[in-house]
PDB file of N, CA and C in Angstrom:
ATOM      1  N   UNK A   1      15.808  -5.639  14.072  1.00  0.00           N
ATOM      2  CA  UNK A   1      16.954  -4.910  13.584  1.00  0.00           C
ATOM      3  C   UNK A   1      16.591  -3.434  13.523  1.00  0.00           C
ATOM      4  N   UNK A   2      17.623  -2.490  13.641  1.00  0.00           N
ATOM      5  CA  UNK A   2      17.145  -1.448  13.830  1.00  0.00           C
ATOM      6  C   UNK A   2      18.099  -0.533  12.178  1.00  0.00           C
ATOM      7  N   UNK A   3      17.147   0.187  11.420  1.00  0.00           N
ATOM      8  CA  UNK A   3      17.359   1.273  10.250  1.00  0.00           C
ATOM      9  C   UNK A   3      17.088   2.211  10.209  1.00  0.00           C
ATOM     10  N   UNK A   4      17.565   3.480   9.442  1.00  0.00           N
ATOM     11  CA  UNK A   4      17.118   4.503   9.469  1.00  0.00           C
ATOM     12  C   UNK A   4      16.312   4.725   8.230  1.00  0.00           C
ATOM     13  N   UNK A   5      15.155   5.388   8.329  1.00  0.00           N
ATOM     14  CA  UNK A   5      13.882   5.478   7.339  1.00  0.00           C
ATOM     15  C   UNK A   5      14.017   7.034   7.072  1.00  0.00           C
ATOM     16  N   UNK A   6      14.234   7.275   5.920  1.00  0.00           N
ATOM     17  CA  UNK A   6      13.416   8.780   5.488  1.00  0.00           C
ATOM     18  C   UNK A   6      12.387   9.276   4.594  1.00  0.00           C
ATOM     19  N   UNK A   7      11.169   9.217   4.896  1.00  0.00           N
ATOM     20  CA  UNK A   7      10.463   9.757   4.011  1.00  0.00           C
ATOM     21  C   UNK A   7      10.410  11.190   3.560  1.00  0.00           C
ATOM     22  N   UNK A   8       9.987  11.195   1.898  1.00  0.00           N
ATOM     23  CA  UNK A   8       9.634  12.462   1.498  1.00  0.00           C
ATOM     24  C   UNK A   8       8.783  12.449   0.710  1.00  0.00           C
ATOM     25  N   UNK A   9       8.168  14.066   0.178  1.00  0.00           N
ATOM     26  CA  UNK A   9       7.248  13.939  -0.188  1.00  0.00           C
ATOM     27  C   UNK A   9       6.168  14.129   0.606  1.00  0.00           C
ATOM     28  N   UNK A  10       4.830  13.579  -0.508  1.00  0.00           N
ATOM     29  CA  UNK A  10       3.936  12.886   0.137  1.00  0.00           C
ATOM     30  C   UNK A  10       4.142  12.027   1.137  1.00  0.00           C
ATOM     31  N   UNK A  11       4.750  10.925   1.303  1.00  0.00           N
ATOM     32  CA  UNK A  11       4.761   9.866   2.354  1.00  0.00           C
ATOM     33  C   UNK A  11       5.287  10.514   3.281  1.00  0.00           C
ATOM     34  N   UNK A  12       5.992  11.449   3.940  1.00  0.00           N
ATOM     35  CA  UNK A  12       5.749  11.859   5.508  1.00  0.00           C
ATOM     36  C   UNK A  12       4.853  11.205   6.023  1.00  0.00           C
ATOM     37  N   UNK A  13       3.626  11.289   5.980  1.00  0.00           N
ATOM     38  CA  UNK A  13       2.503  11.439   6.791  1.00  0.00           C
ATOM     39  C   UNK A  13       2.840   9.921   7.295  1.00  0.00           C
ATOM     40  N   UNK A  14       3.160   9.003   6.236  1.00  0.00           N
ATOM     41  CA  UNK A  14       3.201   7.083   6.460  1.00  0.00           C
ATOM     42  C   UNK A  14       4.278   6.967   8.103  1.00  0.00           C
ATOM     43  N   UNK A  15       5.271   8.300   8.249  1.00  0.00           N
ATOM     44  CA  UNK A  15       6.243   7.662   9.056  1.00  0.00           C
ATOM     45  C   UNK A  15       6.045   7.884  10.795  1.00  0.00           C
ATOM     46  N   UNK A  16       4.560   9.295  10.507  1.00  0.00           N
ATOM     47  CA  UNK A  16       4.357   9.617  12.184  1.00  0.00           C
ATOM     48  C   UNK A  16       4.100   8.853  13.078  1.00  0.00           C
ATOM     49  N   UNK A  17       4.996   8.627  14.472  1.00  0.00           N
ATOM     50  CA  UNK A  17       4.326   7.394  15.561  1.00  0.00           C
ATOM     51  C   UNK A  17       4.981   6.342  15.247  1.00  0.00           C
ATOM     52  N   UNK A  18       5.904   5.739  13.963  1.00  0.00           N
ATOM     53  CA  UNK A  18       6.714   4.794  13.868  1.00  0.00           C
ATOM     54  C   UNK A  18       7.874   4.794  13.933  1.00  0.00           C
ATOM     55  N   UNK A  19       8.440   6.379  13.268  1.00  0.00           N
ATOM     56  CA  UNK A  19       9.709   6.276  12.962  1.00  0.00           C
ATOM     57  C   UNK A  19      10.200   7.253  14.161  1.00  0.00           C
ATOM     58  N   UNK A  20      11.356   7.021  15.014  1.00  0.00           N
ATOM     59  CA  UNK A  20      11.809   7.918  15.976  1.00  0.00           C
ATOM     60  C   UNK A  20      12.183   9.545  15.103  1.00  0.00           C
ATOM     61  N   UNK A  21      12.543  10.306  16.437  1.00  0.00           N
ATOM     62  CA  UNK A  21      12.768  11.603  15.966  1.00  0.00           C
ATOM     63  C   UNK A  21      14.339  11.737  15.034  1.00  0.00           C
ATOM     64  N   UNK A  22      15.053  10.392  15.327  1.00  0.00           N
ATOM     65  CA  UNK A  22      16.338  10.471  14.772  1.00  0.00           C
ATOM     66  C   UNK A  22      16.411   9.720  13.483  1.00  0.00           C
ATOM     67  N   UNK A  23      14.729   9.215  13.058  1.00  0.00           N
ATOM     68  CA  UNK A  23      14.912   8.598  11.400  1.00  0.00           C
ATOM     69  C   UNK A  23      15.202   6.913  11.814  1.00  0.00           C
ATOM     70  N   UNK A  24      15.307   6.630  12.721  1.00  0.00           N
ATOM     71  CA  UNK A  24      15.417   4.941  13.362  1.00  0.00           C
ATOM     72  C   UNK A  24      14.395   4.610  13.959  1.00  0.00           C
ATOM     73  N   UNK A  25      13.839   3.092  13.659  1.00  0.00           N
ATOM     74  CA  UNK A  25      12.899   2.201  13.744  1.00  0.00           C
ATOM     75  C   UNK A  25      13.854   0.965  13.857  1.00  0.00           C
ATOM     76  N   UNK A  26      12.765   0.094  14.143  1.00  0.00           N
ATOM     77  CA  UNK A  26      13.003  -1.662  14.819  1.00  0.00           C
ATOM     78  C   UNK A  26      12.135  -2.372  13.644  1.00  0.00           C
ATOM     79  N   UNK A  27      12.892  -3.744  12.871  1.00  0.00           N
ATOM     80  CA  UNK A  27      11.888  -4.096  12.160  1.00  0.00           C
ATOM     81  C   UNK A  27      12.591  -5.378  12.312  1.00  0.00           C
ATOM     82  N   UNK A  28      11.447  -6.551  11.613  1.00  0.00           N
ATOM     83  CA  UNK A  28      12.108  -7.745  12.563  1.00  0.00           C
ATOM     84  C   UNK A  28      13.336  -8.241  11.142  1.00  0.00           C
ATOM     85  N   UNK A  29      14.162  -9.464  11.914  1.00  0.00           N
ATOM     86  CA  UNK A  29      15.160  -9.028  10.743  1.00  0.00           C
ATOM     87  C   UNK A  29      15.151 -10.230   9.380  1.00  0.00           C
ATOM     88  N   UNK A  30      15.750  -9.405   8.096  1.00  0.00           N
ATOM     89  CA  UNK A  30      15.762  -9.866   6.994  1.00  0.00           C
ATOM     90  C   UNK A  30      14.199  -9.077   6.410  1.00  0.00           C
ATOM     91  N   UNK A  31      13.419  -8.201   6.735  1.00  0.00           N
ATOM     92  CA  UNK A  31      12.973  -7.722   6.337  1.00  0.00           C
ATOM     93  C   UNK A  31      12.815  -7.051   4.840  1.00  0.00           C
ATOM     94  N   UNK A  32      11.842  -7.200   4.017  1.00  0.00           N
ATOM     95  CA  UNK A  32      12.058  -6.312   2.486  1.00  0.00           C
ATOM     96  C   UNK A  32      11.214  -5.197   2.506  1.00  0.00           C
ATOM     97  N   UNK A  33      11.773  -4.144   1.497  1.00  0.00           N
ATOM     98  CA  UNK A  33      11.408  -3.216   1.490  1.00  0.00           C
ATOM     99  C   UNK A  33      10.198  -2.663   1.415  1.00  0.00           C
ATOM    100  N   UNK A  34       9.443  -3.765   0.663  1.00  0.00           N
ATOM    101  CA  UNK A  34       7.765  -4.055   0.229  1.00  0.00           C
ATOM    102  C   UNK A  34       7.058  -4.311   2.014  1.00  0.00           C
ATOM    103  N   UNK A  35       7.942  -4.993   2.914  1.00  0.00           N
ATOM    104  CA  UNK A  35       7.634  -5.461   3.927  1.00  0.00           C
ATOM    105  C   UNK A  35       7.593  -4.107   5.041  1.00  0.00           C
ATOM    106  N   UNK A  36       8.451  -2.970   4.910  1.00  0.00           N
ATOM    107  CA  UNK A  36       8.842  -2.120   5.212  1.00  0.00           C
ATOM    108  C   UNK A  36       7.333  -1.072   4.655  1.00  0.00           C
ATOM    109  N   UNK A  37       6.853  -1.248   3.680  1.00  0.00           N
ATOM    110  CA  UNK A  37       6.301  -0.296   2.895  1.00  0.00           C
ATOM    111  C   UNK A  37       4.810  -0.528   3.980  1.00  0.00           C
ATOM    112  N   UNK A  38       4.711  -1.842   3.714  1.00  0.00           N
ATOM    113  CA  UNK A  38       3.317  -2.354   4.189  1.00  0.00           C
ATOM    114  C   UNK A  38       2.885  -2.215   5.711  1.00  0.00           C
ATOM    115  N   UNK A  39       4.120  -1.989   6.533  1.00  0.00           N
ATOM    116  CA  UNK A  39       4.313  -2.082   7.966  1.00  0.00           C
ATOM    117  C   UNK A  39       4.097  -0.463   8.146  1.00  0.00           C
ATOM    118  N   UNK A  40       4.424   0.967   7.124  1.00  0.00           N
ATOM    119  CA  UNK A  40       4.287   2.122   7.128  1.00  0.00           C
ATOM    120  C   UNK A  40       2.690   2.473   6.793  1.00  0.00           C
ATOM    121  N   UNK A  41       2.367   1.361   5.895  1.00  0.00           N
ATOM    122  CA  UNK A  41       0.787   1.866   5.887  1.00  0.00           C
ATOM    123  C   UNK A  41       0.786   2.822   4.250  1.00  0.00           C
ATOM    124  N   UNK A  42       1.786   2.578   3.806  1.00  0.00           N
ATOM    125  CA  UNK A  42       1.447   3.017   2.427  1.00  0.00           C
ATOM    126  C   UNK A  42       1.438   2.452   1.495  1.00  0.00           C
ATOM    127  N   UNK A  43       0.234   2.701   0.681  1.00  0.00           N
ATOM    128  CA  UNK A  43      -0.583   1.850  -0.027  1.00  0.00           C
ATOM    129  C   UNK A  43       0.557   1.374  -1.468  1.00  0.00           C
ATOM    130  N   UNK A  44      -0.183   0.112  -2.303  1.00  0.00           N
ATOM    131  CA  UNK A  44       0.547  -0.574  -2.459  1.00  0.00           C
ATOM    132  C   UNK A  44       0.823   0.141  -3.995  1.00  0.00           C
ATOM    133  N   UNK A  45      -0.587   0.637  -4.629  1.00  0.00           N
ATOM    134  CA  UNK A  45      -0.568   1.511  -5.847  1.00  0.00           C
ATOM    135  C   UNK A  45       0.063   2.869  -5.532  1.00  0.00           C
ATOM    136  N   UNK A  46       0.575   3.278  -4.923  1.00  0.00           N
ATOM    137  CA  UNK A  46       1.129   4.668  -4.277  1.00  0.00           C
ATOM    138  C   UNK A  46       2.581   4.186  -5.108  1.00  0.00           C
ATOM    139  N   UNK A  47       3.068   5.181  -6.034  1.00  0.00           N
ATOM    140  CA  UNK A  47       4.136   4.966  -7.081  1.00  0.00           C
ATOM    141  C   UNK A  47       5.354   5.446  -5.922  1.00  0.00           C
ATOM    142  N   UNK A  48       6.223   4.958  -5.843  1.00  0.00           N
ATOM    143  CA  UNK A  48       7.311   5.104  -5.257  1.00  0.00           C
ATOM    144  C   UNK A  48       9.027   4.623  -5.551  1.00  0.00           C
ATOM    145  N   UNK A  49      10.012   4.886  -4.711  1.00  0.00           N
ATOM    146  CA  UNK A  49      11.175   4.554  -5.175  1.00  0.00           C
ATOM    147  C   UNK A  49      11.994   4.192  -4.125  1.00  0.00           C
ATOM    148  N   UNK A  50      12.616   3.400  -3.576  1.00  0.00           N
ATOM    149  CA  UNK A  50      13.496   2.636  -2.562  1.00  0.00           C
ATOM    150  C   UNK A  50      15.167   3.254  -3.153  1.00  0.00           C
ATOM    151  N   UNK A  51      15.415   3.432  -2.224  1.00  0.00           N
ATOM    152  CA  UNK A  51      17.025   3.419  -2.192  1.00  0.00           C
ATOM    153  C   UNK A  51      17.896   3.495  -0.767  1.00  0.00           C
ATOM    154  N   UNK A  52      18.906   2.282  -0.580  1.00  0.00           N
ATOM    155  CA  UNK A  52      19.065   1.968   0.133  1.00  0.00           C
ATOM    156  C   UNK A  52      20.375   2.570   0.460  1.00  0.00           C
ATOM    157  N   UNK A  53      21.294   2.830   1.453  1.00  0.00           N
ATOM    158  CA  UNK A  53      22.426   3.254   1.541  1.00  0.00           C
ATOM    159  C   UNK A  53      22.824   4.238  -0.147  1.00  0.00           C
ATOM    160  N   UNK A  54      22.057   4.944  -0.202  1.00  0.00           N
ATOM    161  CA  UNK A  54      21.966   5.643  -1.252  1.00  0.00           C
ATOM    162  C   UNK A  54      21.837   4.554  -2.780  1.00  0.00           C
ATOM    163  N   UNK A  55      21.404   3.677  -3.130  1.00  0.00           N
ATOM    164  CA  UNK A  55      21.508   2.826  -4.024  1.00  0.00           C
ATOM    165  C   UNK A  55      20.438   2.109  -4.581  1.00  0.00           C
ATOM    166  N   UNK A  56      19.876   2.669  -5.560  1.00  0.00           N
ATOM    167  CA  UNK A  56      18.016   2.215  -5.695  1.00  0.00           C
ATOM    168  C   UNK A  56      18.034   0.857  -5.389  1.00  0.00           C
ATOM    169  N   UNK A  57      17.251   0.285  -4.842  1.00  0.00           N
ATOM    170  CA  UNK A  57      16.583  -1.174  -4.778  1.00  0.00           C
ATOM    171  C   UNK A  57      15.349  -1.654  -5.369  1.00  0.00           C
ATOM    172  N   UNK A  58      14.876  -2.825  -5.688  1.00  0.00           N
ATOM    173  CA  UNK A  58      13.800  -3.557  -5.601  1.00  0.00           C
ATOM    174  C   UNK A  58      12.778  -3.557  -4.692  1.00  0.00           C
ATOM    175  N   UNK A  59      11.537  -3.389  -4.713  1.00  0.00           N
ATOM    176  CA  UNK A  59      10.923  -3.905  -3.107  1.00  0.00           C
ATOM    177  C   UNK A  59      11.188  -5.242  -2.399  1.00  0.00           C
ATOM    178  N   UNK A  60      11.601  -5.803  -3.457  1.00  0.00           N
ATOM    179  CA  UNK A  60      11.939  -7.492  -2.917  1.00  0.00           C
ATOM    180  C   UNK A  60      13.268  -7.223  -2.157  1.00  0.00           C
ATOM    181  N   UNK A  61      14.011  -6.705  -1.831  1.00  0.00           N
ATOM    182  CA  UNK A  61      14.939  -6.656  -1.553  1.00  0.00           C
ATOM    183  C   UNK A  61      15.634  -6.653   0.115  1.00  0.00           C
ATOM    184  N   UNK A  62      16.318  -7.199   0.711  1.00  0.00           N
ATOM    185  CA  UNK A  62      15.876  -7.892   2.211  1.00  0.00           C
ATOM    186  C   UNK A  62      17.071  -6.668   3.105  1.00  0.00           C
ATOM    187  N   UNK A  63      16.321  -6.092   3.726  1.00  0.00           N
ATOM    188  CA  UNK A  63      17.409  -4.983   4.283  1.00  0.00           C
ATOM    189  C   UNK A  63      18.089  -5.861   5.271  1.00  0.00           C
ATOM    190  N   UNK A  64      18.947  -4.688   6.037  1.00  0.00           N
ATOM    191  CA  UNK A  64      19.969  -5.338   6.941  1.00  0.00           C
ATOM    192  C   UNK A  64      20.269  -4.459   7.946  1.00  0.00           C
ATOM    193  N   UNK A  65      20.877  -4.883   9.185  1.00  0.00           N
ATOM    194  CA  UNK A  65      21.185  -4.310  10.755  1.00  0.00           C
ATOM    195  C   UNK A  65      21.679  -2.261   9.894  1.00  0.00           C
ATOM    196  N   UNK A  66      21.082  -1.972  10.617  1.00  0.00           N
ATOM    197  CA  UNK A  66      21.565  -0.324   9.859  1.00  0.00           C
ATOM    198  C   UNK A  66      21.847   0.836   8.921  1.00  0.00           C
ATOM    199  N   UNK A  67      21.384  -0.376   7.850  1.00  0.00           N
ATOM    200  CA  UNK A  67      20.318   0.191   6.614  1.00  0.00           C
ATOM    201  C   UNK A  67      19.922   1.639   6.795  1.00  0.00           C
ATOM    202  N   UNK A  68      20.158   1.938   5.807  1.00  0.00           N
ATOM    203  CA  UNK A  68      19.411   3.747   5.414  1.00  0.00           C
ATOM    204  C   UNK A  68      18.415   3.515   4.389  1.00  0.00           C
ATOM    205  N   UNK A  69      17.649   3.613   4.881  1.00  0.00           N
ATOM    206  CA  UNK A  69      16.190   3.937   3.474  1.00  0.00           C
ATOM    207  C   UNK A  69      15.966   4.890   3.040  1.00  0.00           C
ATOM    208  N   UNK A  70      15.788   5.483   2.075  1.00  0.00           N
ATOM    209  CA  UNK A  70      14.936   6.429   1.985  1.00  0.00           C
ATOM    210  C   UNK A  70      13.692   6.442   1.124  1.00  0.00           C
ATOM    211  N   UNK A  71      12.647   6.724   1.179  1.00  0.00           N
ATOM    212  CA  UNK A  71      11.628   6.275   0.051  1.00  0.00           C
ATOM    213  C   UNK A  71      10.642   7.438  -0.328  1.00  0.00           C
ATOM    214  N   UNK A  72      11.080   7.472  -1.741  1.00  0.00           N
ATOM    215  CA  UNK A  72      10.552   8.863  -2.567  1.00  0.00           C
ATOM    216  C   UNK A  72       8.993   8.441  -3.223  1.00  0.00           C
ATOM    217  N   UNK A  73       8.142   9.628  -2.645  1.00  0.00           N
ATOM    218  CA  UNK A  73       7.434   9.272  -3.880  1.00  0.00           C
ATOM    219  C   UNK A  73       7.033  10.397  -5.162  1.00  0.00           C
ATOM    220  N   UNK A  74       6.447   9.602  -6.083  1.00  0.00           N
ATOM    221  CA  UNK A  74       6.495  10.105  -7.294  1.00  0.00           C
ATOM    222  C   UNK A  74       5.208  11.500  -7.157  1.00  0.00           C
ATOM    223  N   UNK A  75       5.003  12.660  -7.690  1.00  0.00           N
ATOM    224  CA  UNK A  75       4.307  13.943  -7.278  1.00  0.00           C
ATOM    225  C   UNK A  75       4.083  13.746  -8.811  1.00  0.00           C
ATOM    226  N   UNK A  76       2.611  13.982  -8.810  1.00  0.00           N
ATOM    227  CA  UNK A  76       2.315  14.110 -10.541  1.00  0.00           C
ATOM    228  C   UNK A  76       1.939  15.742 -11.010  1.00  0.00           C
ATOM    229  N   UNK A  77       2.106  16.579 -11.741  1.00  0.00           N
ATOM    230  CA  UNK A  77       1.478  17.558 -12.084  1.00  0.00           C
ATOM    231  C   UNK A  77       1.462  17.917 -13.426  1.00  0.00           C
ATOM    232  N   UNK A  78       1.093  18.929 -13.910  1.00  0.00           N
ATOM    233  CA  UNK A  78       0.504  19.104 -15.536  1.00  0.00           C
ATOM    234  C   UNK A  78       0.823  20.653 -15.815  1.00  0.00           C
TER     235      UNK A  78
END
């Protein structure tokens, strides 16, 4: 199935070489977001946030044909 992925942040770096220049990737289908995470290569303690067609999700959560991701992560400072 094919979605569009946006990383920010830190996680850029997770999407180079996977994600096309237009934010679309192929993932096989019924896929979850955790499944999505793990297939990007970012680690599992790496604090983050899913939201799907603009709408936070679960990592458990099973995307679908054209899905928008986007996945934030958390920046700590003092």
């Amino acid at each position: 199935m094919k979605i569009r992925v946006k990383l920010y942040t830190i996680l850029k770096k997770y999407g180079e070489g996977k994600i096309d220049e237009n934010n679309f990737m192929n993932l096989p289908e019924h896929e979850t977001l955790h499944g999505l995470a793990a297939y990007l290569g970012i680690p599992e303690k790496q604090g983050k946030v899913y939201l799907v067609n603009g709408s936070p999700r679960p990592k458990e959560y099973k995307l679908s044909e054209e899905d928008e991701v986007k996945i934030l992560g958390f920046i700590g400072g003092g």
